[in-house]
Protein backbone atom coordinates (compact mmCIF):
# COMPACT_ATOMS: atom_id res chain seq x y z
CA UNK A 1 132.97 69.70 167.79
CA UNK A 2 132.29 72.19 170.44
CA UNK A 3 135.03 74.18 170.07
CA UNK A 4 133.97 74.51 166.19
CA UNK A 5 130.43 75.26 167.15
CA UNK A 6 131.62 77.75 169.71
CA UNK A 7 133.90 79.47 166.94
CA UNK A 8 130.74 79.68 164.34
CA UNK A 9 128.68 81.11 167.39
CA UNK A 10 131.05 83.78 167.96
CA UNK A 11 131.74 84.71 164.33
CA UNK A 12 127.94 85.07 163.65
CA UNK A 13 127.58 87.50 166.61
CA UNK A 14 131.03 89.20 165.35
CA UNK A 15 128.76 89.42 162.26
CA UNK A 16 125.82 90.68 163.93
CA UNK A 17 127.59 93.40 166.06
CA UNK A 18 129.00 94.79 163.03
CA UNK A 19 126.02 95.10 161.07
CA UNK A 20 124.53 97.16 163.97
CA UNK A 21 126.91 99.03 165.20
CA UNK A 22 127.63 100.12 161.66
CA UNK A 23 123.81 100.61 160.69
CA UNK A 24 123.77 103.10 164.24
CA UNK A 25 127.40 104.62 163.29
CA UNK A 26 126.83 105.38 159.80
CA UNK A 27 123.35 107.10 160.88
CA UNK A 28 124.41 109.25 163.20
CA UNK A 29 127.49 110.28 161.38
CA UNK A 30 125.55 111.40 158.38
CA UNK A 31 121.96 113.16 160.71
CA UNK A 32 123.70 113.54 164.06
CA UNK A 33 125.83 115.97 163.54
CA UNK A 34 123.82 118.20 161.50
CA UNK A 35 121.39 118.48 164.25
CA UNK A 36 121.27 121.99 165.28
CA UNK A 37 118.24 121.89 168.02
CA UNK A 38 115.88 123.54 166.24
CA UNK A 39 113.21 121.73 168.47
CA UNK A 40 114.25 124.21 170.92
CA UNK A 41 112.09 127.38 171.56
CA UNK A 42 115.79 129.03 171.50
CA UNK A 43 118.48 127.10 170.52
CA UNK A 44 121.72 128.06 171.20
CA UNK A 45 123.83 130.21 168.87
CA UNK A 46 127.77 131.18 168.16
CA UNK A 47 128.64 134.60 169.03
CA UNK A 48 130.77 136.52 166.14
CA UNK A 49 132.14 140.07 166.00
CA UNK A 50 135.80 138.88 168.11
CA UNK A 51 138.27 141.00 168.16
CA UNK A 52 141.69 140.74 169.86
CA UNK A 53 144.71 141.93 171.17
CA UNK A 54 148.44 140.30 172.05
CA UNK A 55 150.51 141.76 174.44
CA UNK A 56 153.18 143.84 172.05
CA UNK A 57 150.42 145.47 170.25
CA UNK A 58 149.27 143.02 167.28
CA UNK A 59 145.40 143.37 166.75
CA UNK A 60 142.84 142.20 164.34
CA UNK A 61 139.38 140.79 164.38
CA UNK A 62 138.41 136.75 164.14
CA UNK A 63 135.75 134.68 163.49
CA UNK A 64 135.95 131.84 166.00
CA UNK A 65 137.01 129.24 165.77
CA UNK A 66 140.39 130.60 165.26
CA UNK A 67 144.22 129.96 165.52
CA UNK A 68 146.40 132.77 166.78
CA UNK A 69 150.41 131.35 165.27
CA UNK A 70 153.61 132.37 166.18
CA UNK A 71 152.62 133.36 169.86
CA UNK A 72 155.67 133.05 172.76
CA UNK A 73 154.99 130.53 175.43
CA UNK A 74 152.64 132.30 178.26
CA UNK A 75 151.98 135.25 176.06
CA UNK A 76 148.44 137.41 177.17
CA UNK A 77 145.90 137.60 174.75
CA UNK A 78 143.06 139.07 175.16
CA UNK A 79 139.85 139.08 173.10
CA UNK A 80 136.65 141.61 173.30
CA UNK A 81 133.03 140.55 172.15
CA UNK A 82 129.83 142.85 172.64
CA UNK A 83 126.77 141.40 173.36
CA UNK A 84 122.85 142.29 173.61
CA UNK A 85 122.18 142.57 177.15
CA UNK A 86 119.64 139.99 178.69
CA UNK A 87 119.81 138.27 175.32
CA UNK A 88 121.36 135.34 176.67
CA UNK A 89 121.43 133.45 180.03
CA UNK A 90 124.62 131.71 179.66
CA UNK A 91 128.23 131.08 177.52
CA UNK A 92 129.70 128.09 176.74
CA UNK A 93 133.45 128.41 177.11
CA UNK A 94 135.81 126.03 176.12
CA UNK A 95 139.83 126.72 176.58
CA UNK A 96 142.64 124.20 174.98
CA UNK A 97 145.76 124.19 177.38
CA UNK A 98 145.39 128.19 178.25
CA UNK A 99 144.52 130.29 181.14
CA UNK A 100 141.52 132.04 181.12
CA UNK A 101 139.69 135.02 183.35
CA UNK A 102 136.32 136.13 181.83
CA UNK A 103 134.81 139.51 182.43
CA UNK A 104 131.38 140.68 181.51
CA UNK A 105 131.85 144.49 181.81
CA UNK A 106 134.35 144.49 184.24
CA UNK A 107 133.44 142.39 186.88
CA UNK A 108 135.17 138.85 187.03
CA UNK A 109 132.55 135.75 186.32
CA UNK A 110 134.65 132.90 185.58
CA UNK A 111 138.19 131.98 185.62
CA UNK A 112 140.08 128.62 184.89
CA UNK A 113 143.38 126.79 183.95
CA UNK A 114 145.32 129.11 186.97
CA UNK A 115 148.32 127.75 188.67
CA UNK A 116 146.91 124.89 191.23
CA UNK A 117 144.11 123.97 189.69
CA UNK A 118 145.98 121.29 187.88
CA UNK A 119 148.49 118.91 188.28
CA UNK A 120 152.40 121.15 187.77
CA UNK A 121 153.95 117.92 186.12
CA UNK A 122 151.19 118.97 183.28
CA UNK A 123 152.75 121.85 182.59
CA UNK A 124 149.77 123.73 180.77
CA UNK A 125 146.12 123.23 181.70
CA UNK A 126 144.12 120.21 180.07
CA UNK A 127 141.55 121.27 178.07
CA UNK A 128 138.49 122.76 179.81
CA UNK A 129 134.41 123.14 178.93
CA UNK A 130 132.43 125.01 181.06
CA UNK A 131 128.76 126.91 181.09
CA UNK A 132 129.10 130.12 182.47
CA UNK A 133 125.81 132.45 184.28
CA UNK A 134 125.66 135.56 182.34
CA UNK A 135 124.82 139.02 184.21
CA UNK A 136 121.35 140.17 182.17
CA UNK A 137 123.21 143.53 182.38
CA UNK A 138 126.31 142.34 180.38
CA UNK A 139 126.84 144.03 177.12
CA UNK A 140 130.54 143.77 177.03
CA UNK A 141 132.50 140.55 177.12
CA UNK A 142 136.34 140.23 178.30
CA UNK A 143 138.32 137.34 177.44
CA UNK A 144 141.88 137.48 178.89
CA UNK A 145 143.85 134.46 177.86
CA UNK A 146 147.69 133.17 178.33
CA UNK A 147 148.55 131.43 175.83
CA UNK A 148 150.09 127.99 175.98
CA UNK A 149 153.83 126.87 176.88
CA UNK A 150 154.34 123.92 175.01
CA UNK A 151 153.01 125.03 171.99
CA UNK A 152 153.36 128.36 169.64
CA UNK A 153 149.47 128.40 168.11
CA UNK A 154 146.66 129.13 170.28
CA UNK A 155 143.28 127.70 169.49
CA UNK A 156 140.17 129.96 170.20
CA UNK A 157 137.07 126.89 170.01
CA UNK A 158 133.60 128.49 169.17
CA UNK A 159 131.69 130.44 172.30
CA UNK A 160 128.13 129.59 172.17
CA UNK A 161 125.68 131.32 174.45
CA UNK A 162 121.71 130.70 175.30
CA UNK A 163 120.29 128.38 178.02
CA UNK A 164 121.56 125.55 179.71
CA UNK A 165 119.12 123.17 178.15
CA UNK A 166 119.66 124.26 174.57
CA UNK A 167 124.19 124.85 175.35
CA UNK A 168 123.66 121.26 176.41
CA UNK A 169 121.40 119.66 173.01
CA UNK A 170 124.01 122.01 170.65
CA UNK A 171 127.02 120.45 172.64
CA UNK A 172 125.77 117.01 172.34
CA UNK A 173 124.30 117.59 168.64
CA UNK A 174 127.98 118.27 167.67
CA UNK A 175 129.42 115.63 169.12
CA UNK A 176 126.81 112.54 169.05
CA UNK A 177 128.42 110.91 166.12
CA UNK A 178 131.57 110.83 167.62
CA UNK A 179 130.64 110.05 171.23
CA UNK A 180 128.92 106.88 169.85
CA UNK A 181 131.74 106.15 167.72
CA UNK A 182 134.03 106.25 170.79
CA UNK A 183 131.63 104.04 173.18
CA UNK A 184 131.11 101.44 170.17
CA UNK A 185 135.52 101.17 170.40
CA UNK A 186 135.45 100.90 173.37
CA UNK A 187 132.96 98.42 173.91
CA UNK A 188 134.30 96.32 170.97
CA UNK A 189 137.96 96.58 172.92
CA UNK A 190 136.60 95.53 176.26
CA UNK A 191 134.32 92.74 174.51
CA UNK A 192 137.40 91.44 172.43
CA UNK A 193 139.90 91.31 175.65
CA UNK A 194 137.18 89.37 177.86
CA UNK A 195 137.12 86.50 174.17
CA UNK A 196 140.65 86.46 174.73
CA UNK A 197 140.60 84.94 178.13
CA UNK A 198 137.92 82.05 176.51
CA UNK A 199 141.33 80.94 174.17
CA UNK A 200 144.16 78.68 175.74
CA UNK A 201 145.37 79.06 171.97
CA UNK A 202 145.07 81.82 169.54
CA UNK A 203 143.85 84.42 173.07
CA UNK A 204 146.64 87.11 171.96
CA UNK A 205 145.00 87.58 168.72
CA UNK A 206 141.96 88.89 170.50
CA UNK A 207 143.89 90.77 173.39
CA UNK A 208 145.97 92.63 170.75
CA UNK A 209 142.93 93.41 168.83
CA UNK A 210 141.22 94.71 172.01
CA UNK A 211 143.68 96.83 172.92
CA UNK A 212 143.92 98.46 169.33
CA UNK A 213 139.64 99.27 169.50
CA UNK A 214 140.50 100.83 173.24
CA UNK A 215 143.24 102.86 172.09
CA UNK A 216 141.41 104.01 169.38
CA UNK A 217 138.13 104.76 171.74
CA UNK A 218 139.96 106.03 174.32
CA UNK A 219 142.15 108.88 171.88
CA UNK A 220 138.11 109.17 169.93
CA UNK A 221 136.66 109.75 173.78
CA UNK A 222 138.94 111.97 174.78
CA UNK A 223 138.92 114.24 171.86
CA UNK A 224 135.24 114.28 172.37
CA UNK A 225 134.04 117.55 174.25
CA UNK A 226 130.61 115.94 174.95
CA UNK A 227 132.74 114.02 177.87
CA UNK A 228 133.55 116.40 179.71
CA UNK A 229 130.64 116.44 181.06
CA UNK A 230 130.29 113.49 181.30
CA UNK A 231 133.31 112.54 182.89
CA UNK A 232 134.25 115.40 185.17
CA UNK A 233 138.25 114.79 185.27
CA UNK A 234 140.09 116.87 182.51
CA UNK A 235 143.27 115.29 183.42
CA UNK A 236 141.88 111.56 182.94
CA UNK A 237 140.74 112.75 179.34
CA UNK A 238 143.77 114.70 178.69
CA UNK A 239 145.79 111.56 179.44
CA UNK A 240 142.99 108.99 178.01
CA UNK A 241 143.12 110.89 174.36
CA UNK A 242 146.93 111.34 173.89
CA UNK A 243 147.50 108.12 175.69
CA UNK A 244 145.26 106.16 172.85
CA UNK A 245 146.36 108.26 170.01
CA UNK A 246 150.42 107.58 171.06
CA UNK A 247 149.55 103.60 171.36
CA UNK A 248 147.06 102.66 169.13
CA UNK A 249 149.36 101.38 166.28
CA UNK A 250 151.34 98.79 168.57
CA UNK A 251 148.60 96.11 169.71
CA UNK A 252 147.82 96.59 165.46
CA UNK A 253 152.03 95.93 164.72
CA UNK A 254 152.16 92.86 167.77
CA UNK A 255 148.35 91.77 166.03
CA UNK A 256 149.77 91.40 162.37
CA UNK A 257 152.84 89.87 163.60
CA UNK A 258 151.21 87.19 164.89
CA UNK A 259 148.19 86.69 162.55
CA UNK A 260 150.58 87.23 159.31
CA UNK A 261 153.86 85.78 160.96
CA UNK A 262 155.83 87.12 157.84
CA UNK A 263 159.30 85.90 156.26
CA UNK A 264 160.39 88.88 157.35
CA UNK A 265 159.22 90.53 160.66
CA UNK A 266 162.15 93.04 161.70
CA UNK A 267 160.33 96.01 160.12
CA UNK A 268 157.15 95.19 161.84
CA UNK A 269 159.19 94.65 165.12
CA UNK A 270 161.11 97.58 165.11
CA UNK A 271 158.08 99.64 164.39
CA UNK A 272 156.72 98.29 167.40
CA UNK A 273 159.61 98.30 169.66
CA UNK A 274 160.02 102.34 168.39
CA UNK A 275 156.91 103.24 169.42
CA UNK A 276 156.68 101.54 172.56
CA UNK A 277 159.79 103.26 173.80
CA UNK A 278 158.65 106.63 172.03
CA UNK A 279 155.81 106.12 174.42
CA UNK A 280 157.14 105.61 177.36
CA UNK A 281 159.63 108.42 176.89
CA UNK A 282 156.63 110.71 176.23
CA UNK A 283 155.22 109.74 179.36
CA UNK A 284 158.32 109.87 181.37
CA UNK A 285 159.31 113.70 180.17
CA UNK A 286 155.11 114.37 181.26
CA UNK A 287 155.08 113.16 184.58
CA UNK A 288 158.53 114.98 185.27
CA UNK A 289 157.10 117.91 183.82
CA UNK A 290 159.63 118.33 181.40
CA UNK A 291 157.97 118.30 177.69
CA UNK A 292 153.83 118.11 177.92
CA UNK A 293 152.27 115.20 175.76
CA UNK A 294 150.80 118.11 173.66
CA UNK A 295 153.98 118.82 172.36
CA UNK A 296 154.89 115.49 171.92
CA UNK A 297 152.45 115.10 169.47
CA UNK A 298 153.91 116.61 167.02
CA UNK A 299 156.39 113.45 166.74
CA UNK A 300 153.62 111.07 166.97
CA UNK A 301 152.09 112.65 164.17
CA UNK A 302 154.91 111.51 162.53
CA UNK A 303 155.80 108.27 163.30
CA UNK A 304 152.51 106.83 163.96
CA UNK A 305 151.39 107.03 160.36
CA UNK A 306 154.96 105.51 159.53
CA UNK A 307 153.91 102.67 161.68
CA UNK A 308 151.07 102.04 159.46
CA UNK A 309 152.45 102.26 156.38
CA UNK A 310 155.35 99.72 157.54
CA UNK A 311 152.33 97.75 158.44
CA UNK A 312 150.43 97.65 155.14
CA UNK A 313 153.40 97.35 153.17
CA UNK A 314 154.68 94.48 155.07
CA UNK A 315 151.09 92.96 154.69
CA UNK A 316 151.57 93.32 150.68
CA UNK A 317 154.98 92.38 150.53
CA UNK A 318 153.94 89.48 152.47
CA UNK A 319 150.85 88.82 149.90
CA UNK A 320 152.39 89.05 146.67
CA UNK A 321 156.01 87.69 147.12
CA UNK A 322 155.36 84.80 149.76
CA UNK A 323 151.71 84.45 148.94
CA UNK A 324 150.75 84.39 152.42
CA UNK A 325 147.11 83.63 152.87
CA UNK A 326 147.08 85.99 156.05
CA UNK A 327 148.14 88.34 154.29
CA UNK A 328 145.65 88.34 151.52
CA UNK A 329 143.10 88.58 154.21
CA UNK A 330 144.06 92.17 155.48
CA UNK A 331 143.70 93.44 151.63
CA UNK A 332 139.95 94.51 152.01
CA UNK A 333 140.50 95.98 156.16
CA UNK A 334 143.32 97.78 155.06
CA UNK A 335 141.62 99.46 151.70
CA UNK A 336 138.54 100.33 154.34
CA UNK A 337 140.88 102.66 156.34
CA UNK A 338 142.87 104.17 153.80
CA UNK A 339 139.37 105.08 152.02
CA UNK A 340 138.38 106.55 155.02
CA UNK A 341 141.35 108.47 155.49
CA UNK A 342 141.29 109.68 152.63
CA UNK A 343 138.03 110.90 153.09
CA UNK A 344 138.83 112.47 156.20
CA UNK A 345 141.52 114.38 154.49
CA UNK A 346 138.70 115.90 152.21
CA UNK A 347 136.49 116.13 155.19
CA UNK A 348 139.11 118.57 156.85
CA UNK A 349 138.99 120.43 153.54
CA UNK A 350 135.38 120.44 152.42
CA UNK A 351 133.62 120.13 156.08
CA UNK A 352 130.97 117.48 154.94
CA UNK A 353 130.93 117.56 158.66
CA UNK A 354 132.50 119.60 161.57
CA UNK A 355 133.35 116.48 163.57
CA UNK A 356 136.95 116.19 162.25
CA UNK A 357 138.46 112.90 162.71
CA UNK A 358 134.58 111.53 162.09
CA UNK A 359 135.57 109.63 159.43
CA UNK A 360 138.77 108.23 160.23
CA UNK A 361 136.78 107.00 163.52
CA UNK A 362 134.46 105.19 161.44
CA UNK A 363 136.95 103.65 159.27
CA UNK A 364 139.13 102.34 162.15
CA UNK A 365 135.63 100.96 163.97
CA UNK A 366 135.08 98.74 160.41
CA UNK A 367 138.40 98.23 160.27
CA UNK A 368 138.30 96.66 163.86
CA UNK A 369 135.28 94.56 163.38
CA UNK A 370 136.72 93.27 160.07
CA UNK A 371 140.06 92.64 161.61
CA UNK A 372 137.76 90.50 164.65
CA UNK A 373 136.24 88.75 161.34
CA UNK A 374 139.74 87.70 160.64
CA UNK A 375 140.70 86.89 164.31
CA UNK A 376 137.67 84.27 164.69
CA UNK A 377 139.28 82.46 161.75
CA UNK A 378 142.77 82.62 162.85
CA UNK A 379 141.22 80.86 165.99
CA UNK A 380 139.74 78.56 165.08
CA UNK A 381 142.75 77.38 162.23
CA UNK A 382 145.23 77.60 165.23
CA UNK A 383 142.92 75.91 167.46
CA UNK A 384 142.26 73.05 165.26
CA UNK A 385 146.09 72.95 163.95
CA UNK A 386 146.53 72.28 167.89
CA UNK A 387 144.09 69.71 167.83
CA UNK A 388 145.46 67.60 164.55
CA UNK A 389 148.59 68.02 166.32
CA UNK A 390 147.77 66.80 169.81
CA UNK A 391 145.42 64.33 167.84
CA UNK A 392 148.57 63.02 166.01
CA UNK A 393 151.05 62.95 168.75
CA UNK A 394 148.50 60.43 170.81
CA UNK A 395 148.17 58.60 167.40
CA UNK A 396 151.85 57.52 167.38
CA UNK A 397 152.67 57.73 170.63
CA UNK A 398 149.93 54.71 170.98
CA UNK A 399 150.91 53.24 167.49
CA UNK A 400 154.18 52.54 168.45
CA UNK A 401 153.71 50.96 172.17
CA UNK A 402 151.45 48.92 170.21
CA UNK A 403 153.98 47.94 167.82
CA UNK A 404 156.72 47.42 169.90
CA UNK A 405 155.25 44.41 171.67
CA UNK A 406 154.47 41.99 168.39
CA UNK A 407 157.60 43.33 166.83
CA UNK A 408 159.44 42.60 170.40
CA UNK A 409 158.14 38.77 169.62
CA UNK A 410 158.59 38.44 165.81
CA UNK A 411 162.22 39.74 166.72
CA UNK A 412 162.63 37.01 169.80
CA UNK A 413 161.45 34.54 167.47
CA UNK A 414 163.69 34.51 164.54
CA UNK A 415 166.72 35.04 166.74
CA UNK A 416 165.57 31.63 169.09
CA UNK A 417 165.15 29.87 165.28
CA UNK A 418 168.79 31.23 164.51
CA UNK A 419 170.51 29.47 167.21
CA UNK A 420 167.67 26.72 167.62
CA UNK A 421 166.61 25.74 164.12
CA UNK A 422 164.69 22.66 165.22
CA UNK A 423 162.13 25.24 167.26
CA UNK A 424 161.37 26.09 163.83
CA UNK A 425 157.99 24.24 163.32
CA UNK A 426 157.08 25.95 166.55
CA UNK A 427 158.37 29.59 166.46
CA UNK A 428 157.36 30.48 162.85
CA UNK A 429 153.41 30.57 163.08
CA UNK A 430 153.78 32.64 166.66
CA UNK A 431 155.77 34.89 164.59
CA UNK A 432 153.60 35.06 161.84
CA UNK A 433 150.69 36.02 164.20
CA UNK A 434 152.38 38.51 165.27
CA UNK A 435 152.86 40.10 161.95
CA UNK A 436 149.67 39.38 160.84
CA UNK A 437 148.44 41.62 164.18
CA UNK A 438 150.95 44.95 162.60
CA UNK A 439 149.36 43.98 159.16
CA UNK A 440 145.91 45.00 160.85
CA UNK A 441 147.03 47.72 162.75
CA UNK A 442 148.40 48.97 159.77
CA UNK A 443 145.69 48.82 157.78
CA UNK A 444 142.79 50.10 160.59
CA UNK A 445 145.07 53.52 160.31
CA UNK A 446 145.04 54.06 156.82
CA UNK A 447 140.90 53.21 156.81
CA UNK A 448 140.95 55.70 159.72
CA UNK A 449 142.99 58.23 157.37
CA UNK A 450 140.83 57.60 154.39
CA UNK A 451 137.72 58.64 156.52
CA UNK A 452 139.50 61.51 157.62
CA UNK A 453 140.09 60.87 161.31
CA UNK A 454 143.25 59.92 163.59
CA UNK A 455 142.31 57.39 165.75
CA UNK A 456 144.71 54.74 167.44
């Protein structure tokens, strides 16, 4: 009875945690992000008019942000911007695995991702956000760049300029939605791994589970460029958001397999098994600074969505030619986040919002609570399975030491009347008590059964 309680306590606040995280999600995805600060006596704007140059002598102009393709590993680009002098007090400068010196009209003011400054095993600087003091004098901007090794495009993220207090309300404007997407995974994974430890049966359900929201809100956290100022280690983040994004789809495989337990498991398994060594292979060619984990995305982007489908079409396979119940279960979760991939896919097209991967975020965050939903049930059906069973075991373990005595004496009985028949008149009504105590026992366990109980 307490267990069941306990089980409809934690469902309800599974419930309850949904509906707000998903009431403060859905909010800030649709009004956070379009935010711009206008509260501000000057809010902070985008500079335009780039223009650039690549060692060799290509040119052209760009409107950040912008993708330079094609480039050779450690190739110098350098981009120009004029500006209105005194205009603004500050830049914000963001660089994505490049070098970077910055001059305002001439004179050095800011330089990152140079040899020593990071770890050599990571090959090409993590990705770096920064507000940079502007000379009042400054009317020409400098941007020297080196582009990336492990990768042949070169991102240039928007530079934003004006005052620390209004760089700091655009930054976070931009990235609220997902920020509070990626604590709200992250808390969900950490609150689902401690429920874990509260099951002696059905505890992996919750631990896989958990693991799948922190992946997910530790790739979403990551990504975010909000955190790094908030958390002040680029390499942490570097290794947080590739590190989720590389994982996320195994505790999801190991989850179904144990929730679904289909007929047929290898594809499932193998998924997993693939991606757990693809992952530790990734990490192993990082830390010997041998192929960066920015490269190696590029075969994640592959096989993790292969994962998924293996997953969802072992789920239906599972559904329609087994009729697993399980199964039937994951229909709705797994509609959820293909919907919102889907939209995300028109999102990259369309730009409801510029906070790509915004909806696929809030999709997987759903998907997660709906997927708890269904680990609260699988609980408590394994935990009372366990129960009937334990229940059952005790029920005929005691049944039969309490047969085997009367039946010990009916049996003495007839065998003393076999070789004794004059003990007859004697022997007969001991045995008949005997058999009249079975009768009872008998009949107290199917009264017991009727009223739907096991009791001895």
């Amino acid at each position: 009875m307490k267990n069941k309680l306990l089980l409809s306590r934690m469902r309800n606040v599974i419930f309850a945690i949904a509906f707000v995280l998903l009431a403060v999600a859905l909010i800030i995805g649709a009004f956070g992000s379009t935010w711009d600060a206008r509260a501000l006596v000057a809010p902070a704007e985008t500079l335009g008019g780039f223009t650039y140059e690549i060692a060799g002598g290509a040119h052209g102009e760009a409107a950040f942000p912008y993708s330079l393709e094609n480039l050779a590993p450690n190739m110098a680009v350098t981009v120009y911007a004029n500006i209105e002098p005194g205009k603004y007090e500050n830049l914000l400068v963001k660089t994505v695995y490049t070098r970077l010196r910055l001059y305002a009209d001439d004179a050095l003011i800011y330089e990152c991702g140079q040899p020593g400054s990071y770890p050599s095993w990571l090959l090409d600087p993590p990705t770096l956000l920064k507000i940079v003091p502007l000379p009042q004098a400054a009317s020409e901007l400098r941007f020297e760049y080196i582009s990336p090794s492990q990768r042949t495009t070169m991102s240039l993220p928007d530079i934003a300029a004006g005052s620390d207090g209004a760089l700091s309300a655009w930054l976070f404007a931009k990235n609220v939605a997902l920020l509070s997407v990626s604590i709200f995974l992250l808390i969900l994974g950490l609150a689902a791994t401690i429920i874990s430890l509260l099951f002696q049966r059905g505890g992996a359900v919750f631990l896989h589970l958990g693991l799948f929201a922190l992946a997910a809100g530790c790739w979403s956290f990551g990504e975010c460029n909000a955190t790094a100022f908030l958390v002040p280690y680029p390499v942490l983040l570097y290794l947080m958001a590739f590190g989720g994004l590389f994982s996320l789809a195994i505790p999801l495989l190991r989850y179904g397999l144990l929730i679904i337990s289909p007929k047929k498991p290898r594809p499932m398994r193998l998924a997993a098994t693939i991606l757990e060594a693809a992952v530790i292979v990734a990490l192993a060619l990082q830390l010997t600074g041998t192929v960066a984990l920015s490269k190696s995305m590029y075969v994640f982007h592959i096989i993790v969505p292969l994962a998924l489908v293996v997953f969802a079409a072992t789920t239906v396979y599972e559904h329609f030619r087994h009729k697993n119940p399980m199964a039937k279960r994951f229909a709705l979760p797994i509609l959820v986040i293909a919907a919102f991939a889907i939209l995300e896919v028109v999102n990259y097209s369309l730009r409801f919002t510029d906070v790509l991967s915004l909806f696929f975020l809030l999709g997987t965050l759903i998907f997660t609570l709906m997927l708890g939903v269904i680990g609260v049930r699988y609980a408590a059906d394994t935990r009372m399975a366990y129960e009937e069973a334990a229940a059952k075991n005790d029920f005929y373990h005691k049944m039969s030491h309490g047969l085997r005595t009367p039946m010990t004496v009916v049996s003495t009985c007839i065998q003393t009347v076999r070789r004794r028949p004059t003990e007859a008149a004697e022997l007969l009504p001991e045995a008949q008590t005997e058999i009249m105590k079975i009768a009872k026992m008998i009949d107290d366990a199917l009264e017991d059964g009727d009223e739907g109980e096991v009791r001895p």
